[in-house]
C-alpha atoms as a PDB file:
ATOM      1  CA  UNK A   1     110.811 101.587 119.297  1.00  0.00           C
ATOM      2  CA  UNK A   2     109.356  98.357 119.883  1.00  0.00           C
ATOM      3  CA  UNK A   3     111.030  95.183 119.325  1.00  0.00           C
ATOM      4  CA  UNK A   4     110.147  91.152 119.422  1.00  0.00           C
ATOM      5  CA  UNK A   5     110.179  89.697 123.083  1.00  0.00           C
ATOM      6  CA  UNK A   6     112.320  87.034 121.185  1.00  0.00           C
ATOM      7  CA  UNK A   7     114.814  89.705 119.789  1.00  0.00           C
ATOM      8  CA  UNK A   8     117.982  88.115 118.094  1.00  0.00           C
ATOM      9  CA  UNK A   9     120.509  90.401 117.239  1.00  0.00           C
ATOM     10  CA  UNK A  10     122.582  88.666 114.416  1.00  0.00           C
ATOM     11  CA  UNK A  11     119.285  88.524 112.650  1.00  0.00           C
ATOM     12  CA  UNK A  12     117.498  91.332 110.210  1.00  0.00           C
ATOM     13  CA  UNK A  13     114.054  92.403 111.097  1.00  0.00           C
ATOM     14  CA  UNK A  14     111.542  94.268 109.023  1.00  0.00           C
ATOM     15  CA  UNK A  15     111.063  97.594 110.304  1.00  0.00           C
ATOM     16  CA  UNK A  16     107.388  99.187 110.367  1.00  0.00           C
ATOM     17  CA  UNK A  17     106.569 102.760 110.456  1.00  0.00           C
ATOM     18  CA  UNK A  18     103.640 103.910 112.746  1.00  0.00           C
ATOM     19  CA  UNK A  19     102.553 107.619 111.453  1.00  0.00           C
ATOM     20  CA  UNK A  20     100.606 110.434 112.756  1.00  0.00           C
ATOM     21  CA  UNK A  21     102.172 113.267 111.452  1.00  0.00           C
ATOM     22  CA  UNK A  22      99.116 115.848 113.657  1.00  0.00           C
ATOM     23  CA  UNK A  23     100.121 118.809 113.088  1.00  0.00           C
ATOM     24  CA  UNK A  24      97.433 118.996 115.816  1.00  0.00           C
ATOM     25  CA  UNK A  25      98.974 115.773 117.528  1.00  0.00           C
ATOM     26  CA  UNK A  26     102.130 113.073 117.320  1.00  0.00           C
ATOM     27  CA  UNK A  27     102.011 109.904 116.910  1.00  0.00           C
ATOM     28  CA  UNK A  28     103.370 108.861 120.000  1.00  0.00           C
ATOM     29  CA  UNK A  29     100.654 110.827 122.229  1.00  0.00           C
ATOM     30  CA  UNK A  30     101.712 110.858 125.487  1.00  0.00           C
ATOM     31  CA  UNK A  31     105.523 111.116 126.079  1.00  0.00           C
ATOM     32  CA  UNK A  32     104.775 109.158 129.830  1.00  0.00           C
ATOM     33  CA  UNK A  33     105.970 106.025 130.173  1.00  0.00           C
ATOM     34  CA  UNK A  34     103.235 103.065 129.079  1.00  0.00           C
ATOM     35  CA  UNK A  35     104.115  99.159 128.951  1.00  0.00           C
ATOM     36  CA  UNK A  36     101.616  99.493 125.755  1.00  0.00           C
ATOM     37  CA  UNK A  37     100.824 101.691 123.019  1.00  0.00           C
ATOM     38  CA  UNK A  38      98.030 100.668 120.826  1.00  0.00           C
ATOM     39  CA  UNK A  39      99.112  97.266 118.916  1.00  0.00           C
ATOM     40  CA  UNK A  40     102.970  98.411 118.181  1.00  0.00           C
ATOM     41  CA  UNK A  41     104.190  95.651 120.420  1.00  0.00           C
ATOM     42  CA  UNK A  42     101.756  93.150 119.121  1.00  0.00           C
ATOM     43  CA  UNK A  43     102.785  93.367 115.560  1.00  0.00           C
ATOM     44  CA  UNK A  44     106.747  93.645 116.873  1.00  0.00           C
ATOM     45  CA  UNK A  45     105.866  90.302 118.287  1.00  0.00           C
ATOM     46  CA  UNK A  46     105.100  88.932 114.461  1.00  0.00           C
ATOM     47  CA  UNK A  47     108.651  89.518 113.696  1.00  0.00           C
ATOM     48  CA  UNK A  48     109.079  93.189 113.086  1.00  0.00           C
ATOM     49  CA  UNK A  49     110.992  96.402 114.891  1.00  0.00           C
ATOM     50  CA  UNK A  50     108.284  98.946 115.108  1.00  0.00           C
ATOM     51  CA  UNK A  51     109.188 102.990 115.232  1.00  0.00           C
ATOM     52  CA  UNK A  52     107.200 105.943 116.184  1.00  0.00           C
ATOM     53  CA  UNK A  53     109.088 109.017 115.530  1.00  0.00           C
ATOM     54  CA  UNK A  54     107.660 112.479 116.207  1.00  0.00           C
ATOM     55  CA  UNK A  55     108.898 114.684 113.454  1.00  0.00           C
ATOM     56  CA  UNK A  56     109.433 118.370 112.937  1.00  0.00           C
ATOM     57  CA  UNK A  57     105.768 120.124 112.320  1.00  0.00           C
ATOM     58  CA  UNK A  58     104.667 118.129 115.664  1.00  0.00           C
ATOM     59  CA  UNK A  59     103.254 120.479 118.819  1.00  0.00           C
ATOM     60  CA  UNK A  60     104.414 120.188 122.390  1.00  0.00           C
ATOM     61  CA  UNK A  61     107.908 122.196 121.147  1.00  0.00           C
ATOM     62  CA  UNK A  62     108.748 125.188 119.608  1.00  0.00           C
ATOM     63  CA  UNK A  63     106.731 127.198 117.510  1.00  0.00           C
ATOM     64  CA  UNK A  64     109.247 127.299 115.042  1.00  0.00           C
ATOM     65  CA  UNK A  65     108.915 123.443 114.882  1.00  0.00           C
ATOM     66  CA  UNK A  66     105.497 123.412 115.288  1.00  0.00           C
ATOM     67  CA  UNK A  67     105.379 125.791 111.660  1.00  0.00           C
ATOM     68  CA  UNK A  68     107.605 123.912 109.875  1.00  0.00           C
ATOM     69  CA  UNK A  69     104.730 122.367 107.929  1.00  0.00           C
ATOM     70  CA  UNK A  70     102.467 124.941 107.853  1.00  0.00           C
ATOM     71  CA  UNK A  71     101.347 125.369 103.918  1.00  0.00           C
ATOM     72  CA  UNK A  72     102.620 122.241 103.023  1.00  0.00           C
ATOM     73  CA  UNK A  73     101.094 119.944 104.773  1.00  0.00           C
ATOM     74  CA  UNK A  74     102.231 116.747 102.746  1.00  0.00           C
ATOM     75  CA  UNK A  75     105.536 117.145 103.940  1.00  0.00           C
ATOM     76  CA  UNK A  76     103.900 114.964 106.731  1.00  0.00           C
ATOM     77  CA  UNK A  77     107.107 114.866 108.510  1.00  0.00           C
ATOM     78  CA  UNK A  78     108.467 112.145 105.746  1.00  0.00           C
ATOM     79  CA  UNK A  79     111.963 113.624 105.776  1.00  0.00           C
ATOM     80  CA  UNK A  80     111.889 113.123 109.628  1.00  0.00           C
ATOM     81  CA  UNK A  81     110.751 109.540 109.204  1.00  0.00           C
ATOM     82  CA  UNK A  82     113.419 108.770 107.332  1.00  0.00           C
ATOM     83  CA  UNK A  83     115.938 110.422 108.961  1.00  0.00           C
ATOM     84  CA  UNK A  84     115.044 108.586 112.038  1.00  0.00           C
ATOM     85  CA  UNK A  85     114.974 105.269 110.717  1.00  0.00           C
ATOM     86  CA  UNK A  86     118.008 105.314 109.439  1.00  0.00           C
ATOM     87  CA  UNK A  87     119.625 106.840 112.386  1.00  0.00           C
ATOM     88  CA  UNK A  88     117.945 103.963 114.613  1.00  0.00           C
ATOM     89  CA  UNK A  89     119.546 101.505 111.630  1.00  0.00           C
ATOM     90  CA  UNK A  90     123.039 102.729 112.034  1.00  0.00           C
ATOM     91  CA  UNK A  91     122.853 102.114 116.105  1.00  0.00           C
ATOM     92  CA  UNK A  92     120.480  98.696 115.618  1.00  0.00           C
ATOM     93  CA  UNK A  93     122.203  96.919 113.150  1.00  0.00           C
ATOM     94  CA  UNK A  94     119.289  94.249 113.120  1.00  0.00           C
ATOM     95  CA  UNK A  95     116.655  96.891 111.430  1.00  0.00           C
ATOM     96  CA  UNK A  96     116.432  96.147 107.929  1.00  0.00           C
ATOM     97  CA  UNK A  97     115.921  99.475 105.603  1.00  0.00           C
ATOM     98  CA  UNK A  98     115.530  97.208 102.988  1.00  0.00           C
ATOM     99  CA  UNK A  99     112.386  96.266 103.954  1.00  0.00           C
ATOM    100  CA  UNK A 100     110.410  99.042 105.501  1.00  0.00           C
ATOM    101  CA  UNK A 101     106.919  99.987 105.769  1.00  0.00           C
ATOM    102  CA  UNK A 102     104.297 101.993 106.887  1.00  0.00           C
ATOM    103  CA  UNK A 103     101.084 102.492 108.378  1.00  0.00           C
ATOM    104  CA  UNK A 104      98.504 105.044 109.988  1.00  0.00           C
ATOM    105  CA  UNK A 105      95.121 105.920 110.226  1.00  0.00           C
ATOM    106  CA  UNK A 106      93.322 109.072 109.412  1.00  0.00           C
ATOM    107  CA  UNK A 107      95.649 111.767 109.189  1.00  0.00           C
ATOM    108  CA  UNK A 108      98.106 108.774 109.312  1.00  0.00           C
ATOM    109  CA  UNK A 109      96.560 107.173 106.355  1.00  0.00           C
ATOM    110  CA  UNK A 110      96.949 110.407 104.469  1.00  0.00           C
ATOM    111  CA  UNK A 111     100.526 110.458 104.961  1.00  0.00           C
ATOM    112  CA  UNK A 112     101.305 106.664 104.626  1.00  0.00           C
ATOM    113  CA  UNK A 113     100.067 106.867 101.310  1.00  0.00           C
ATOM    114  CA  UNK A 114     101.806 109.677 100.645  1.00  0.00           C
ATOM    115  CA  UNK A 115     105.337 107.918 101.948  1.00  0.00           C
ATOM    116  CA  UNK A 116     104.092 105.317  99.244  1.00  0.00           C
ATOM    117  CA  UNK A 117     103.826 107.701  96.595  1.00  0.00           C
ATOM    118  CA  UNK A 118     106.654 110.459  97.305  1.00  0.00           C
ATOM    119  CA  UNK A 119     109.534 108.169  98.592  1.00  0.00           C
ATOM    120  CA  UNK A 120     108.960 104.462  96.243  1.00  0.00           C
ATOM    121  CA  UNK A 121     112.609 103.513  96.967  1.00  0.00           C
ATOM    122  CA  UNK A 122     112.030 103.687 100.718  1.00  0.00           C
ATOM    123  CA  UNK A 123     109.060 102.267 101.951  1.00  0.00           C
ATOM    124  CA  UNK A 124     108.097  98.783 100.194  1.00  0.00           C
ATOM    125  CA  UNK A 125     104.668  98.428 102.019  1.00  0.00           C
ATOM    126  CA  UNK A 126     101.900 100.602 103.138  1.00  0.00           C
ATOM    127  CA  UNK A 127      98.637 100.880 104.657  1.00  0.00           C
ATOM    128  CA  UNK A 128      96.727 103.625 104.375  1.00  0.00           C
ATOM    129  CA  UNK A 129      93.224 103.720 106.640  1.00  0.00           C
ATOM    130  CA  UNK A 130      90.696 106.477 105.965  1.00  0.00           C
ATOM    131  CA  UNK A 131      93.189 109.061 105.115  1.00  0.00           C
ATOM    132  CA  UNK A 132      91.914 112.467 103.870  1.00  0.00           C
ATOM    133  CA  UNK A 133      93.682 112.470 101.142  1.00  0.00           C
ATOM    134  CA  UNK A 134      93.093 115.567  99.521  1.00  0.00           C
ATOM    135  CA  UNK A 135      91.848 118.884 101.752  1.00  0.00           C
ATOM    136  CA  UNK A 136      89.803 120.135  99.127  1.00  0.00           C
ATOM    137  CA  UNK A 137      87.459 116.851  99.773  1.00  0.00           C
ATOM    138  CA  UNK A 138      87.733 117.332 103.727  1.00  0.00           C
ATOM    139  CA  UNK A 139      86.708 119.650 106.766  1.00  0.00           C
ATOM    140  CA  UNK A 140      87.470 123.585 105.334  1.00  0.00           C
ATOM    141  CA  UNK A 141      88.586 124.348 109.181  1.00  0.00           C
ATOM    142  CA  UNK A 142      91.556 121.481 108.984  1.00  0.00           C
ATOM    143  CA  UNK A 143      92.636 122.702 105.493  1.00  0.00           C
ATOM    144  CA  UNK A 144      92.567 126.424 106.021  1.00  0.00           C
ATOM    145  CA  UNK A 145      94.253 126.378 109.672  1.00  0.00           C
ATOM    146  CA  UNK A 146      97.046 124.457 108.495  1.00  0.00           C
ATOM    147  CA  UNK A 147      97.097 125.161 104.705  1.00  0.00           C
ATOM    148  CA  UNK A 148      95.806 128.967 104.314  1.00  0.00           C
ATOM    149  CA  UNK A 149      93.188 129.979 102.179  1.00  0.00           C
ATOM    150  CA  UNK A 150      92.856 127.976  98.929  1.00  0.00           C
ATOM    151  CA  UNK A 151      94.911 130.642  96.269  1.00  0.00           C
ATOM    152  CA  UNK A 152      94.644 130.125  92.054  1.00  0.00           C
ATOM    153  CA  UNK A 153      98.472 129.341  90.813  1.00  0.00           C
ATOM    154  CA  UNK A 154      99.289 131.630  87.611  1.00  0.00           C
ATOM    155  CA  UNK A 155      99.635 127.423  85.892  1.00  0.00           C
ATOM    156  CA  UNK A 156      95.972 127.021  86.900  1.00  0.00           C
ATOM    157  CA  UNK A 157      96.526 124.855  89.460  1.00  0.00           C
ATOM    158  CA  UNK A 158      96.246 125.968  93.261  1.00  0.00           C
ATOM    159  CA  UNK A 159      97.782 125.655  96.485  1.00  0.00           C
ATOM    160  CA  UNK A 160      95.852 122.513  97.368  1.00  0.00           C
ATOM    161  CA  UNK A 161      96.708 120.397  94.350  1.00  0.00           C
ATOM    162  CA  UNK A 162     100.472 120.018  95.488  1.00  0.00           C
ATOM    163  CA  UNK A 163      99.288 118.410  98.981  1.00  0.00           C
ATOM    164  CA  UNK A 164      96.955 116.103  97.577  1.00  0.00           C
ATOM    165  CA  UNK A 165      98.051 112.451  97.300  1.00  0.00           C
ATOM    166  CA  UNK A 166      95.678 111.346  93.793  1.00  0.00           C
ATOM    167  CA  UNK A 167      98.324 113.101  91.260  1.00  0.00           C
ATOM    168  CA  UNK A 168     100.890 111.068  93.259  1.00  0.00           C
ATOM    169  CA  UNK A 169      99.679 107.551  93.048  1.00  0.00           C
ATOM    170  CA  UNK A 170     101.042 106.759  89.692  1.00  0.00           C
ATOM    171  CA  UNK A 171     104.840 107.062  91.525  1.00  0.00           C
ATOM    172  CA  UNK A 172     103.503 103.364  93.559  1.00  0.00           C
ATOM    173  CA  UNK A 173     105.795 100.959  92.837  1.00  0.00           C
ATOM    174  CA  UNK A 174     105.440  98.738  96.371  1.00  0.00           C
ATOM    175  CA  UNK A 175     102.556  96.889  98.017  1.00  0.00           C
ATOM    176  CA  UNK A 176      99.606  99.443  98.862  1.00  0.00           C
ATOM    177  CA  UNK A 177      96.010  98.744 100.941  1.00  0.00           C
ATOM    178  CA  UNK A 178      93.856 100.920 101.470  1.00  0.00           C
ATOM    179  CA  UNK A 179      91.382 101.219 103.776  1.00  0.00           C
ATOM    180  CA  UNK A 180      87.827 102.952 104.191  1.00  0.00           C
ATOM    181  CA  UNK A 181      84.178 102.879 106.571  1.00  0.00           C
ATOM    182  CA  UNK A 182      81.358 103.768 104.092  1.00  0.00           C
ATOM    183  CA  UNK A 183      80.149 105.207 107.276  1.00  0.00           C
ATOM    184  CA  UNK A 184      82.749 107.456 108.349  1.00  0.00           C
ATOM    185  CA  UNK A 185      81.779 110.430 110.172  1.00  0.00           C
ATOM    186  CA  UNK A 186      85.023 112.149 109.589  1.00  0.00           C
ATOM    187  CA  UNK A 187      86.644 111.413 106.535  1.00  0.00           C
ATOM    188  CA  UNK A 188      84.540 110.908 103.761  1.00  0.00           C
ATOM    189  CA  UNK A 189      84.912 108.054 101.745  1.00  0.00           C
ATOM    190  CA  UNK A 190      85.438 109.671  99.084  1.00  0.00           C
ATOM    191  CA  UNK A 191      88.906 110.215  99.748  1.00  0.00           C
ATOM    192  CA  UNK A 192      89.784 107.511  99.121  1.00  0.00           C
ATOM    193  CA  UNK A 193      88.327 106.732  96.428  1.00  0.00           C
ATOM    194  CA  UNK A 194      89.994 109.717  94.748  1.00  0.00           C
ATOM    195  CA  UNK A 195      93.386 107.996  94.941  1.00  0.00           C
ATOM    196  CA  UNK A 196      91.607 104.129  94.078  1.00  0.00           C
ATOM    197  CA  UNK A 197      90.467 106.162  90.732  1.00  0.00           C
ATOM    198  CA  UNK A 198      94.112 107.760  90.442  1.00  0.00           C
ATOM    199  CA  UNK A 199      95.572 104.124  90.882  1.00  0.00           C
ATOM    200  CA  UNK A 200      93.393 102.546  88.231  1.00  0.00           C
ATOM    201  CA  UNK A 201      94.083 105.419  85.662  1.00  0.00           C
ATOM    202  CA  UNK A 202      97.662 104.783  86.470  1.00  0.00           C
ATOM    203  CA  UNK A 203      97.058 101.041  85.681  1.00  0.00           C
ATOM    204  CA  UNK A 204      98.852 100.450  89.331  1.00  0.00           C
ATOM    205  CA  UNK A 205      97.840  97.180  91.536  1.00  0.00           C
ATOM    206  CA  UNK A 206      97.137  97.970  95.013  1.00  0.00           C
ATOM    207  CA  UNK A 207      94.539  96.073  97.295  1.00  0.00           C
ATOM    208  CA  UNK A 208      91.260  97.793  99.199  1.00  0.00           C
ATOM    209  CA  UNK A 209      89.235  97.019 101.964  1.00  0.00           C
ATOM    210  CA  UNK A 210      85.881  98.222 102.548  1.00  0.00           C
ATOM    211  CA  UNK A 211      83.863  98.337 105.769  1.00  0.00           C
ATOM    212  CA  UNK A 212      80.078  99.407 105.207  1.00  0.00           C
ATOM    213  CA  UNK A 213      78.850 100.155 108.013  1.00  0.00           C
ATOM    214  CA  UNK A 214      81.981 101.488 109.883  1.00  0.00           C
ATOM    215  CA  UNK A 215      82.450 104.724 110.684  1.00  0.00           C
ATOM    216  CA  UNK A 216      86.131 106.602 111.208  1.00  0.00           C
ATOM    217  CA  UNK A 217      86.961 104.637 114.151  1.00  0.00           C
ATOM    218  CA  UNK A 218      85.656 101.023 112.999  1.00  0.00           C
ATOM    219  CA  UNK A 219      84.294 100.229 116.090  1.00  0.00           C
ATOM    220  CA  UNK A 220      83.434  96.995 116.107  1.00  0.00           C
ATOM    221  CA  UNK A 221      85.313  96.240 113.034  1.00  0.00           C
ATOM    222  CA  UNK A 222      88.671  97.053 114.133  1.00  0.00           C
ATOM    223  CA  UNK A 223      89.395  93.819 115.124  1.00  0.00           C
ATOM    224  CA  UNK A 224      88.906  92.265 111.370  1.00  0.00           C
ATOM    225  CA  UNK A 225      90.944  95.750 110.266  1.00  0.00           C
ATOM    226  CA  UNK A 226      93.974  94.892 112.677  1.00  0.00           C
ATOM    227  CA  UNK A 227      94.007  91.240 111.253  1.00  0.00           C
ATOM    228  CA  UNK A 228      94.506  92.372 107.765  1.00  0.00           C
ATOM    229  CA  UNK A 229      96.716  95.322 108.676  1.00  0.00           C
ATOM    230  CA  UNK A 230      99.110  91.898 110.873  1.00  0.00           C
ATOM    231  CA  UNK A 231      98.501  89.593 107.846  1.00  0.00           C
ATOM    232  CA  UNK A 232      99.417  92.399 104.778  1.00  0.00           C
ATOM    233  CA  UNK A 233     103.221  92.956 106.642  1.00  0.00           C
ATOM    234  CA  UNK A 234     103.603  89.546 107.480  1.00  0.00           C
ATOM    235  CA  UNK A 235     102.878  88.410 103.858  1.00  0.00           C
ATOM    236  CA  UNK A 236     104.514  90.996 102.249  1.00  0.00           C
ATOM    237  CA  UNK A 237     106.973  92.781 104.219  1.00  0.00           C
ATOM    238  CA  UNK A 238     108.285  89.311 105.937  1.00  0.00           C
ATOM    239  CA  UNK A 239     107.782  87.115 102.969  1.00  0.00           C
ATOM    240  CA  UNK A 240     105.623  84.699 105.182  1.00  0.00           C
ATOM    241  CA  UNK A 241     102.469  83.971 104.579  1.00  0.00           C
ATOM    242  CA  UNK A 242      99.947  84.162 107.589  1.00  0.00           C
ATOM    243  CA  UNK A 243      97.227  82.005 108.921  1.00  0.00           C
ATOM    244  CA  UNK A 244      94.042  81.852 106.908  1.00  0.00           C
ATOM    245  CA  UNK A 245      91.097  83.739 108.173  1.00  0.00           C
ATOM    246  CA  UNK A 246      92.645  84.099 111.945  1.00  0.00           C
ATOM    247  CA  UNK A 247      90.063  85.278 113.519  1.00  0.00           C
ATOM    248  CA  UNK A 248      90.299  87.918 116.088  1.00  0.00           C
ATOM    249  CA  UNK A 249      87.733  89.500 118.622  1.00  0.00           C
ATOM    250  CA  UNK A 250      87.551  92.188 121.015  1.00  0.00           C
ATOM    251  CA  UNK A 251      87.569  91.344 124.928  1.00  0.00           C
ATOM    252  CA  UNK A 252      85.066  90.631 126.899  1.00  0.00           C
ATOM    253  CA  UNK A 253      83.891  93.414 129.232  1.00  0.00           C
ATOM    254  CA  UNK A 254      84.970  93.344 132.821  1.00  0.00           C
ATOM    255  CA  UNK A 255      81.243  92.249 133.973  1.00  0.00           C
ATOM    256  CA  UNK A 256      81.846  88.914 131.908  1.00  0.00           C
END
């Protein structure tokens, strides 16, 4: 949990929801002590508590825990989430549930979006960065490990088409951007795209940014990514709006 520098306890803070739900990999990585973990305590620093919870269907424990998601992949540990947000509420008084929100990348941005779309009442605002949204559109070897083999349902539909997130989107009722490189070398693009079309059909609002030439990292656009990602909670998750255009840049090597 990461928390402003500035911390005042008789106040409510926003609380934001970093997500990797693997199952190849947590969200928290390493379990070592580190005085930094990619931007968490950066954005805390904007006025938000920031949580990384490593749920049930995560490796490094049993292998019972380690299954629980196997076949059902967009369970994406949500239930976990949840459960450990509002257990962290009950002890922190100062975490506002009423204003919660979510974020990841990748397999992160597959399962923010589905937070967005499967639990409406709980999370308010989400951003979802090239997520592979639906395993049929993505790498067979990630979707049959952790899925099985794609099987016909008697109702026509199939195993896959309950874990995608593009039937879902019409459920949105909070603030959603999405995220996407044109040149991603992972996640096609088109995954996202599935769930802009599903959003549009569903007549829902939702915002989109595009990076051309990025691939699944961003590279050298992750500093205009992390800006938006910092200005989208501040504006909507903390009511206040941020400064225009900020502009942001990566360090300069240690040669310079």
């Amino acid at each position: 949990m990461f928390t402003p520098t500035t911390l005042n306890p008789t106040r409510k803070y926003p609380v934001i929801n970093y997500i990797y739900p693997g199952p190849q990999g947590g969200g928290v990585g390493s379990w070592s002590f580190r005085s930094a973990r990619s931007d968490h305590q950066a954005l805390a620093e904007l006025g938000f508590v920031v949580v990384v919870i490593e749920g049930s269907c995560n490796p490094l424990r049993s292998k019972s825990f380690h299954d629980a998601c196997y076949g059902n992949m967009a369970e994406n540990t949500l239930g976990d989430q949840m459960a450990g947000m509002r257990q962290l509420a009950r002890r922190f008084p100062y975490i506002d549930l009423n204003r919660a929100g979510i974020w990841g990348h990748s397999g992160g941005g597959f399962a923010a979006a589905a937070a967005m779309f499967r639990y409406p009442d709980f999370f308010k605002v989400g951003i979802s960065e090239s997520g592979n949204h639906d395993s049929r559109n993505y790498e067979d070897d990630w979707g049959e490990r952790y899925i099985g083999l794609l099987t016909p349902q008697a109702d026509g539909t199939s195993n896959y088409d309950s874990q995608a997130n593009a039937p879902l989107a019409k459920n949105l009722k909070g603030k959603l951007m999405l995220a996407h490189g044109l040149m991603d070398n992972n996640v096609p693009p088109y995954n996202t795209m599935l769930v802009v079309e599903a959003l549009i059909k569903a007549n829902k609002s939702f915002d989109l940014v595009v990076l051309p030439n990025a691939v699944h990292g961003y590279g050298p656009y992750s500093p205009y990514m992390t800006r938006r990602r910092w200005d989208y909670f501040v504006r909507h998750l903390a009511g206040v709006e941020p400064p225009q255009d900020y502009e942001m840049a990566l360090p300069n090597p240690p040669n310079e």
